[in-house]
Protein backbone atom coordinates (compact mmCIF):
# COMPACT_ATOMS: atom_id res chain seq x y z
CA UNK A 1 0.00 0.00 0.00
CA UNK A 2 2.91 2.42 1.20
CA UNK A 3 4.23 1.44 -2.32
CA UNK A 4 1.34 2.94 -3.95
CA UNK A 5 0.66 5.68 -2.39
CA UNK A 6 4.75 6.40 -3.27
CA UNK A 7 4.22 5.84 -7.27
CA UNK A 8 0.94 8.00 -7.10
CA UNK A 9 2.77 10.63 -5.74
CA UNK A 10 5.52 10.28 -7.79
CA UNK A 11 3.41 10.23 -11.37
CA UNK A 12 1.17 13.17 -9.69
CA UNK A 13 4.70 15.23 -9.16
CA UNK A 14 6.04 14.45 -12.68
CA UNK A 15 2.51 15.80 -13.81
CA UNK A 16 2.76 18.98 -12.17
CA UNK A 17 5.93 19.47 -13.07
CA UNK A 18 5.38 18.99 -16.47
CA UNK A 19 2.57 21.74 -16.66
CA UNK A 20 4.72 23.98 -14.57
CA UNK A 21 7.27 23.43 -17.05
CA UNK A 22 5.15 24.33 -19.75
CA UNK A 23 6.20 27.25 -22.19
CA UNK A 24 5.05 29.22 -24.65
CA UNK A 25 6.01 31.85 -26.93
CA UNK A 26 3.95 34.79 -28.39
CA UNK A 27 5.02 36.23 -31.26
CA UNK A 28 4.05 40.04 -32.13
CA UNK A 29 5.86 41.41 -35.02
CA UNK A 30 4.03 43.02 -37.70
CA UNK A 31 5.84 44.37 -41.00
CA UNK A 32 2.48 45.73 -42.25
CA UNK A 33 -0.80 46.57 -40.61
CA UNK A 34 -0.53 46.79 -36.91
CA UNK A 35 -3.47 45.90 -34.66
CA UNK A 36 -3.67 47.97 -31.61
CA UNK A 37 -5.01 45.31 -29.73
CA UNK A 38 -1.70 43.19 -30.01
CA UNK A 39 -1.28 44.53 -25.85
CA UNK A 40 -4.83 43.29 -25.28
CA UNK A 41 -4.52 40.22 -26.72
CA UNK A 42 -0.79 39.68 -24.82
CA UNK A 43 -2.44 40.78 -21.47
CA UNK A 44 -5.39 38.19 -22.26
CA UNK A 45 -2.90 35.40 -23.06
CA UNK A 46 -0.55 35.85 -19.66
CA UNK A 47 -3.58 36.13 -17.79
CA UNK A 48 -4.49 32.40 -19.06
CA UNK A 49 -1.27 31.68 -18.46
CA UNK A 50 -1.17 32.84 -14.91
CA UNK A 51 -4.60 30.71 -13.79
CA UNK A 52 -3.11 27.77 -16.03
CA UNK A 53 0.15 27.83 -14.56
CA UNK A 54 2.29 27.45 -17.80
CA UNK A 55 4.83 30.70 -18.50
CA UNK A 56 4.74 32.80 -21.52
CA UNK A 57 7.43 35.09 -23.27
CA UNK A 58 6.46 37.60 -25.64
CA UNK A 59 8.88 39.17 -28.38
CA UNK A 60 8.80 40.93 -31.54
CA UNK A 61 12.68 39.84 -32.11
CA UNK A 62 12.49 37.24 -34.84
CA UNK A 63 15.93 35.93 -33.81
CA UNK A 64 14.35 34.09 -31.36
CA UNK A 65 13.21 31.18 -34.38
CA UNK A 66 16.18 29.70 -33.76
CA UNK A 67 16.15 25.81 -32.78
CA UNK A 68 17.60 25.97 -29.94
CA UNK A 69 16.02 28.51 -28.52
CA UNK A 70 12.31 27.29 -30.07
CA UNK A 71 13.46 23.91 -28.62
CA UNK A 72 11.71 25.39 -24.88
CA UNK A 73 8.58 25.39 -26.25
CA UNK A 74 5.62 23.95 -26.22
CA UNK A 75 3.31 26.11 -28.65
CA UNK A 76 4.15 29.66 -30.40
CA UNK A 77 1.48 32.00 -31.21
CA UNK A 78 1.51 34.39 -33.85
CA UNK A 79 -0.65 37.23 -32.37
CA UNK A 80 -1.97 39.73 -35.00
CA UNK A 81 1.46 39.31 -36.69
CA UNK A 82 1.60 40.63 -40.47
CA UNK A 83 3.66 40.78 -43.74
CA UNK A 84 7.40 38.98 -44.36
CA UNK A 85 8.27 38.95 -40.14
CA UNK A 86 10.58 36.25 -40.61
CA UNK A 87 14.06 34.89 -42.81
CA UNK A 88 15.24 32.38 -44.51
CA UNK A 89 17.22 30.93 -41.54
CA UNK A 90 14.06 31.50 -39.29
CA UNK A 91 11.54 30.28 -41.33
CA UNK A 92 13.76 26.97 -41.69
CA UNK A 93 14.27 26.18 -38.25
CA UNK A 94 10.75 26.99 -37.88
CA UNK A 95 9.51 24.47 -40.02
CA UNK A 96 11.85 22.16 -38.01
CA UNK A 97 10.03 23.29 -35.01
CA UNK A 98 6.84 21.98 -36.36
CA UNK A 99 7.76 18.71 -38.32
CA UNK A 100 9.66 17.82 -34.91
CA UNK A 101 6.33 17.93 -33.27
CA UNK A 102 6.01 21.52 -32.36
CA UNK A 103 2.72 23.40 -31.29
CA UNK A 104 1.34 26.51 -33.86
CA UNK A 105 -1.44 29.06 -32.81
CA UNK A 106 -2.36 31.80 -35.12
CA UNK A 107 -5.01 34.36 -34.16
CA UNK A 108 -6.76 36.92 -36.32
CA UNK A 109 -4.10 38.51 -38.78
CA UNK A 110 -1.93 35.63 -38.34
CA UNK A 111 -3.24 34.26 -41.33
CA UNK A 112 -2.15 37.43 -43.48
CA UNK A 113 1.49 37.18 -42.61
CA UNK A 114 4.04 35.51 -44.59
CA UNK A 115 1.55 35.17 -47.65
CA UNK A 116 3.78 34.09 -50.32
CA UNK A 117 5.03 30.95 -48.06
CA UNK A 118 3.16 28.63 -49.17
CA UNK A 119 4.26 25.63 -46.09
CA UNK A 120 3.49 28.27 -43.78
CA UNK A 121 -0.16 29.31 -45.17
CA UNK A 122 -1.00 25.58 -45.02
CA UNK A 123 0.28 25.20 -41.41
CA UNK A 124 -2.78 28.25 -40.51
CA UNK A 125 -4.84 26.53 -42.86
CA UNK A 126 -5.86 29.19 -44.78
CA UNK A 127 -4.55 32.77 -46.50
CA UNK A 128 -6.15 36.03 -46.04
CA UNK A 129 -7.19 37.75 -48.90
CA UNK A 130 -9.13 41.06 -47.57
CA UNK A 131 -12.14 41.80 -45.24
CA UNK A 132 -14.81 44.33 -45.51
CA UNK A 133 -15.06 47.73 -42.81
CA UNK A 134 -15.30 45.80 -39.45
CA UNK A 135 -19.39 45.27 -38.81
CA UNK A 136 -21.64 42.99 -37.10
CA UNK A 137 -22.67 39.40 -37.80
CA UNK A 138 -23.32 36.26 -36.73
CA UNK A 139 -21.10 33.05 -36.46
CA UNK A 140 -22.78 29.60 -36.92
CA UNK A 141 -20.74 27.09 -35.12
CA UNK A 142 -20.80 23.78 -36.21
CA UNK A 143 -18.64 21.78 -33.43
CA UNK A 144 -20.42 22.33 -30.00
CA UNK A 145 -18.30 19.17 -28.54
CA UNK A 146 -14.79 20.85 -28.65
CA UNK A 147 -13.68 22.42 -25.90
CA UNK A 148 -12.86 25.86 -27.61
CA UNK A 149 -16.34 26.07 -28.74
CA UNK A 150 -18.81 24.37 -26.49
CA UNK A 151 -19.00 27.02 -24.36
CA UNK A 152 -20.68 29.56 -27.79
CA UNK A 153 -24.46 29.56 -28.40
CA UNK A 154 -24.76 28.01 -31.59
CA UNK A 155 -25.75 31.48 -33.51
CA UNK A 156 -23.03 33.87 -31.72
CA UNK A 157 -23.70 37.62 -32.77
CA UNK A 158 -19.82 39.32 -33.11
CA UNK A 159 -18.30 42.38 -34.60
CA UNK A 160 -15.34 42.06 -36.20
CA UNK A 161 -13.41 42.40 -39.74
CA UNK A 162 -14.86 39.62 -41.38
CA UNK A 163 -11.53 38.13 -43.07
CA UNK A 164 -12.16 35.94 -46.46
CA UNK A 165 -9.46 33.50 -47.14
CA UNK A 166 -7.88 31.79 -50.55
CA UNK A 167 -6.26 28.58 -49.92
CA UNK A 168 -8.54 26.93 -47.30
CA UNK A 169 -7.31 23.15 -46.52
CA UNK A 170 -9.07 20.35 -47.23
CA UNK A 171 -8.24 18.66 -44.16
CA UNK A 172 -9.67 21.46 -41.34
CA UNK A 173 -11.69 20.24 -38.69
CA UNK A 174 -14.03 23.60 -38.29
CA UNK A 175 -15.41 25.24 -35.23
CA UNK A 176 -17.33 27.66 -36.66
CA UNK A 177 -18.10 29.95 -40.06
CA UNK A 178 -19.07 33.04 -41.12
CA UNK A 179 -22.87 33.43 -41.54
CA UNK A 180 -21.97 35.86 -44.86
CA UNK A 181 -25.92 36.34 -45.27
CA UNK A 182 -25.55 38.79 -41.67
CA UNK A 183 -23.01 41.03 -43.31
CA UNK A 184 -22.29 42.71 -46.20
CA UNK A 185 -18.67 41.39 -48.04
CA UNK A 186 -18.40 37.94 -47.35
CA UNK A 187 -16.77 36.13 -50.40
CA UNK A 188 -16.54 33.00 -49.30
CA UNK A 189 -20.19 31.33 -49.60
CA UNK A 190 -21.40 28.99 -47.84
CA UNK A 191 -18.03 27.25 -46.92
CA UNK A 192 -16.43 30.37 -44.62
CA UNK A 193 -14.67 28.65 -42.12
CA UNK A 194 -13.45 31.08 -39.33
CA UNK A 195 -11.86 29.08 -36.68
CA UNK A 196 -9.89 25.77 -36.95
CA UNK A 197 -7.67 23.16 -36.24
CA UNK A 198 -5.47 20.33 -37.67
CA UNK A 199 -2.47 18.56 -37.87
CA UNK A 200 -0.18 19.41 -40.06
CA UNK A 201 3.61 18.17 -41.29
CA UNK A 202 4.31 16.69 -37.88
CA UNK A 203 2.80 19.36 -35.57
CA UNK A 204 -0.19 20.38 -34.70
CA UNK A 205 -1.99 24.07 -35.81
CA UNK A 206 -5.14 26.00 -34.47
CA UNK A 207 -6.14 29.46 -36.36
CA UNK A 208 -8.88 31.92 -34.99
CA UNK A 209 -9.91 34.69 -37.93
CA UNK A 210 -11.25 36.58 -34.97
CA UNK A 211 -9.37 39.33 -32.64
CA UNK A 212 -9.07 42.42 -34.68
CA UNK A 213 -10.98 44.99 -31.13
CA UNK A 214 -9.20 45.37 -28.04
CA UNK A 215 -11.98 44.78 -26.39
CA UNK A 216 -12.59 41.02 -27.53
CA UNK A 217 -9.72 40.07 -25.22
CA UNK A 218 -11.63 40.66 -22.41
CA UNK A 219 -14.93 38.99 -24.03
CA UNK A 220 -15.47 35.41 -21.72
CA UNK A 221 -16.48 33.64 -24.80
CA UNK A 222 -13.77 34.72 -26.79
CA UNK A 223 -10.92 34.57 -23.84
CA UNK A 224 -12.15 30.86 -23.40
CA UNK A 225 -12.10 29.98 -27.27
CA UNK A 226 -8.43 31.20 -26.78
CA UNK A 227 -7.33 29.20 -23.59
CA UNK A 228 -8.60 26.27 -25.36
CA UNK A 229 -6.89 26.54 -28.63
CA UNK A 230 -3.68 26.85 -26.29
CA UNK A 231 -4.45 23.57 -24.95
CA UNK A 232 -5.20 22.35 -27.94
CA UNK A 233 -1.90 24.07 -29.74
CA UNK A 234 0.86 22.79 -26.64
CA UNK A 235 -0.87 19.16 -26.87
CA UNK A 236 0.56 17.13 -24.16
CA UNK A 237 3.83 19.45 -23.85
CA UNK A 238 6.24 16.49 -25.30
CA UNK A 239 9.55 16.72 -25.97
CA UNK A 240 10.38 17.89 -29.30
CA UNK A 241 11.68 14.99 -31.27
CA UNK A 242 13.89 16.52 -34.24
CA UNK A 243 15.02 13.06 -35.50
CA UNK A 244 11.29 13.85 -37.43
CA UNK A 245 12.52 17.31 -38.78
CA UNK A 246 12.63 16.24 -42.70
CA UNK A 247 14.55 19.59 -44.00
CA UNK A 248 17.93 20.41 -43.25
CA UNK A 249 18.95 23.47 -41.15
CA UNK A 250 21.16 25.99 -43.46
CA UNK A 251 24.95 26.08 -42.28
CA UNK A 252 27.23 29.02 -41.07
């Protein structure tokens, strides 16, 4: 019995530790448009990160995508990033990142940065083309059983820029779309997937098109669509394995 209780508190130790141990990098830099809400959403995310106990660096330095510095981490999320933010080099040993098992999170104008990349545009999922004035409109969401969306009434009124997208994936398992009949410049149809996730090239990626107001950080629904996709983006925070990273690193 002694012996018991001893391996339960051992595997219980190992499990905190583990989500104490948890890291996660938020990434900010924007080489075009630039959201004023990027210090809302950053406040929103290290609160999460405070009541989920996991630690969080923020940068705009893109010297940081370097593998053994990415190595630490469990997810990175580009928050309202936008244009070219990244190098040759980076973008390499970013990729490496991801194929070794590596966590992605993209939120709002994530998806219009690094356009003409075509790995990275299908690790979001999907590329943003334009949006019409920001306006109100409702959301249909089609997957009440995941945990970034069960929380939503199924017809969610939101104001936002209403992003369309070129490129959408075949494989995205979708949370919820654009209702384009409740707004005026929707150019998607039918089919206007909004918020996602999947796996992709050996990691694992989750996109929200929404974020562009400060004040939707401090929105309940929306904060908890964002904790989840967190979870959902750092998996079970497992140690990178780079014997699965398929292209090479570039040499000094």
């Amino acid at each position: 019995m002694k012996k018991l209780v001893l391996l339960t508190l051992i595997i219980t130790n190992a499990l905190l530790l583990q989500a104490q141990s948890k890291r996660v990098l938020v990434f900010t830099k924007t080489a075009r448009y630039h959201h004023e809400s990027i210090p809302d959403g950053v406040k929103a995310i290290q609160k999460i990160a405070a009541e989920d106990k996991f630690t969080v660096d923020v940068t705009t330095d893109s010297t940081v995508f370097n593998e053994n510095n990415l190595k630490r981490y469990a997810a990175v999320i580009f928050l309202n990033t936008s244009g070219n933010v990244l190098d040759t080099v980076q973008k390499t040993d970013f990729q490496r990142y991801i194929e070794a098992g590596g966590g992605y999170m993209g939120i709002h104008c994530a998806s219009s940065t690094e356009k003409s990349w075509t790995w990275y545009g299908h690790l979001v999922g999907a590329v943003f083309t334009d949006h019409p004035e920001p306006q109100n409109g409702t959301i249909d969401v089609v997957d009440h059983q995941n945990p970034s969306t069960a929380h939503l009434p199924i017809r969610w009124a939101w104001k936002d820029e209403w992003y369309n997208f070129r490129d959408i994936q075949s494989d995205l398992h979708v949370l919820f779309k654009a209702d384009e009949t409740s707004y005026k410049g929707g150019k998607n149809g039918a089919n206007h997937p909004l918020a996602w996730y999947h796996e992709y090239d050996g990691g694992r990626a989750f996109y929200t098109a929404l974020g562009h107001f400060p004040e939707a950080y401090v929105d309940p629904l929306f904060v908890k669509h964002i904790r989840e996709g967190i979870k959902y983006a750092t998996g079970n925070n497992a140690k990178l394995d780079y014997s699965k990273a398929k292209v090479a690193r570039f040499k000094n």
